[in-house]
Protein backbone atom coordinates (compact mmCIF):
# COMPACT_ATOMS: atom_id res chain seq x y z
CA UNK A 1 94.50 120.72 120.70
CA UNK A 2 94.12 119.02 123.65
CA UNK A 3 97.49 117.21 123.55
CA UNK A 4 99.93 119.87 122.17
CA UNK A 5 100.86 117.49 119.48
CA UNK A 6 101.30 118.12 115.91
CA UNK A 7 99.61 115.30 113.31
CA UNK A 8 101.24 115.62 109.90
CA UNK A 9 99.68 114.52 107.15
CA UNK A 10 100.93 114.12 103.52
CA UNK A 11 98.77 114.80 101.00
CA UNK A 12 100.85 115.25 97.91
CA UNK A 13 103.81 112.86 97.18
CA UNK A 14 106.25 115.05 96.77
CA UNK A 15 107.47 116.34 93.29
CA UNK A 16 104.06 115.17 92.22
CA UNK A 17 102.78 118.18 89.36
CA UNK A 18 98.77 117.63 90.00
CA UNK A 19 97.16 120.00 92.02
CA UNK A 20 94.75 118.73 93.38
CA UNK A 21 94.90 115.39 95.55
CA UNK A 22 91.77 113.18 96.94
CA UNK A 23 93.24 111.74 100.40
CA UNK A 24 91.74 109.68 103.37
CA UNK A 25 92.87 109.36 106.52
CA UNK A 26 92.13 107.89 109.92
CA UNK A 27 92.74 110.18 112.86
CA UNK A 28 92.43 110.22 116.54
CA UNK A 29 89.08 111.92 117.76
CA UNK A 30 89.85 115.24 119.16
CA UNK A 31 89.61 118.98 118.66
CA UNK A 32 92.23 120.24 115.68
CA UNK A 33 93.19 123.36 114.27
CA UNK A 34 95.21 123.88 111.25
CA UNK A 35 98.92 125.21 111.67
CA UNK A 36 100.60 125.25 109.00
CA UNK A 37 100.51 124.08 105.06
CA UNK A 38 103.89 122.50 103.84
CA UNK A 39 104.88 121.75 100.19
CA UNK A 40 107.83 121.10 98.06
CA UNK A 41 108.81 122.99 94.75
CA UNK A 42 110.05 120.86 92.34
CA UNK A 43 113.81 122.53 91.71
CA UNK A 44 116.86 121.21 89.28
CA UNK A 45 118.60 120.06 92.15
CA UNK A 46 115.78 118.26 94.13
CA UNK A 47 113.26 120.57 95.84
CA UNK A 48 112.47 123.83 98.22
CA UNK A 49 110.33 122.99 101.20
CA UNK A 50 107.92 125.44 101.97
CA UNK A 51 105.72 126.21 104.80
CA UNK A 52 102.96 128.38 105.19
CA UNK A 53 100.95 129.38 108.58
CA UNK A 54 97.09 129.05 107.95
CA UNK A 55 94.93 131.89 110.10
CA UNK A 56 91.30 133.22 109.16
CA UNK A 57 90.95 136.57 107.75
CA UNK A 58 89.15 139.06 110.11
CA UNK A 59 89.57 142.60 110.65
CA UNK A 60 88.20 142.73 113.93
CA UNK A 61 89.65 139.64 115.98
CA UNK A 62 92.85 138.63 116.61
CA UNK A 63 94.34 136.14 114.64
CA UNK A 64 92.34 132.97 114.64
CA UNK A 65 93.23 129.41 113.23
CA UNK A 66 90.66 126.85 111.37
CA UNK A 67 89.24 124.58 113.75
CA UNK A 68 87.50 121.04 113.60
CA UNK A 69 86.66 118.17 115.59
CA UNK A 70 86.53 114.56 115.21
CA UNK A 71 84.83 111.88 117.16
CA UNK A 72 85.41 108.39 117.60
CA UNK A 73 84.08 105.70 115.24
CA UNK A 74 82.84 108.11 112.79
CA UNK A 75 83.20 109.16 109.29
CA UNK A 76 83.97 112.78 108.38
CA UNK A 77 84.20 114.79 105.00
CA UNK A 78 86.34 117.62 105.77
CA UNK A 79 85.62 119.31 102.57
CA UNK A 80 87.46 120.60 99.42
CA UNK A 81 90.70 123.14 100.86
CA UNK A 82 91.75 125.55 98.55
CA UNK A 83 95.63 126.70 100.11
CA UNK A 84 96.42 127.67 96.11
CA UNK A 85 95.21 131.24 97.07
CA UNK A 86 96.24 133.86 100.04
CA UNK A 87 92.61 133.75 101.12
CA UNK A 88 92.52 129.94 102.49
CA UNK A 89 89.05 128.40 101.67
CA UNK A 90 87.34 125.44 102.51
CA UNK A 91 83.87 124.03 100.51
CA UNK A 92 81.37 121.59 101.03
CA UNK A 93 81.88 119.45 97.59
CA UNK A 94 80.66 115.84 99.43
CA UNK A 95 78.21 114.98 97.12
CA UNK A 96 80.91 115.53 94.37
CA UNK A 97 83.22 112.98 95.48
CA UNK A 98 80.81 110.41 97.02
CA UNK A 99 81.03 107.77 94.27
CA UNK A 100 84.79 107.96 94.27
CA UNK A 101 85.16 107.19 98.00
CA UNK A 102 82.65 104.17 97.81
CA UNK A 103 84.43 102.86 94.85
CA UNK A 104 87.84 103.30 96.31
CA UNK A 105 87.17 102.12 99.90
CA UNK A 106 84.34 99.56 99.72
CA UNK A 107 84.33 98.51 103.61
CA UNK A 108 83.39 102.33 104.30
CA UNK A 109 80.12 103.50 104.64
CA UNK A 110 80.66 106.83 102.92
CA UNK A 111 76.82 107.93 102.98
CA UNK A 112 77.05 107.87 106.51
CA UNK A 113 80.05 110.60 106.60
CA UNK A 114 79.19 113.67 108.18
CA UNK A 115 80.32 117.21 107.60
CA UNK A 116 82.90 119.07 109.39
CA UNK A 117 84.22 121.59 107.18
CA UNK A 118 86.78 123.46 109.16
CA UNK A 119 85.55 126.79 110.69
């Protein structure tokens, strides 16, 4: 937030039919919202991008993005997100994926992650 900059990251090779992707990624500490949530449909002739803002639902307050932060030399789980649905949701599903993340990237020290679901 604090640089105006945009940080795209691809989390599902395009074309790709699975839902649901595991990703890791090493970002610049900082303060981030969520903007926006792009994806291609698969088409005959190649594929239609689309993008979708992300804002919370309130009744009350005006609209209102997801927010998170990230500090330097640290670990994160940012939790499972769930864009499938109009209602965006994020859950805490750490201890589910734990043993995947150690296996997969050995040199991290995945117990060590902390949370920061986006709020």
């Amino acid at each position: 937030m604090e640089t105006n900059q945009i940080l795209t990251l691809r989390v599902k090779p395009t074309f790709q039919s699975k839902k649901e992707n595991i990703m890791c990624f090493e970002i610049p500490k900082g303060e981030y919202i969520i903007h926006s949530y792009w994806w291609t449909k698969s088409k005959w002739y190649g594929g239609k991008v689309h993008d979708e803002p992300i804002y919370k639902v309130s009744n009350s307050k005006p609209i209102e993005r997801f927010k998170f932060s990230i500090k330097e030399d640290k670990i994160y789980y940012l939790g499972t997100w769930d864009f499938d649905k109009s209602i965006v949701t994020f859950k805490n599903e750490k201890s589910k994926y734990d043993d995947f993340f150690k296996s997969k990237y050995k040199k991290l020290k995945i117990e060590n992650a902390e949370l920061a679901i986006p709020k």
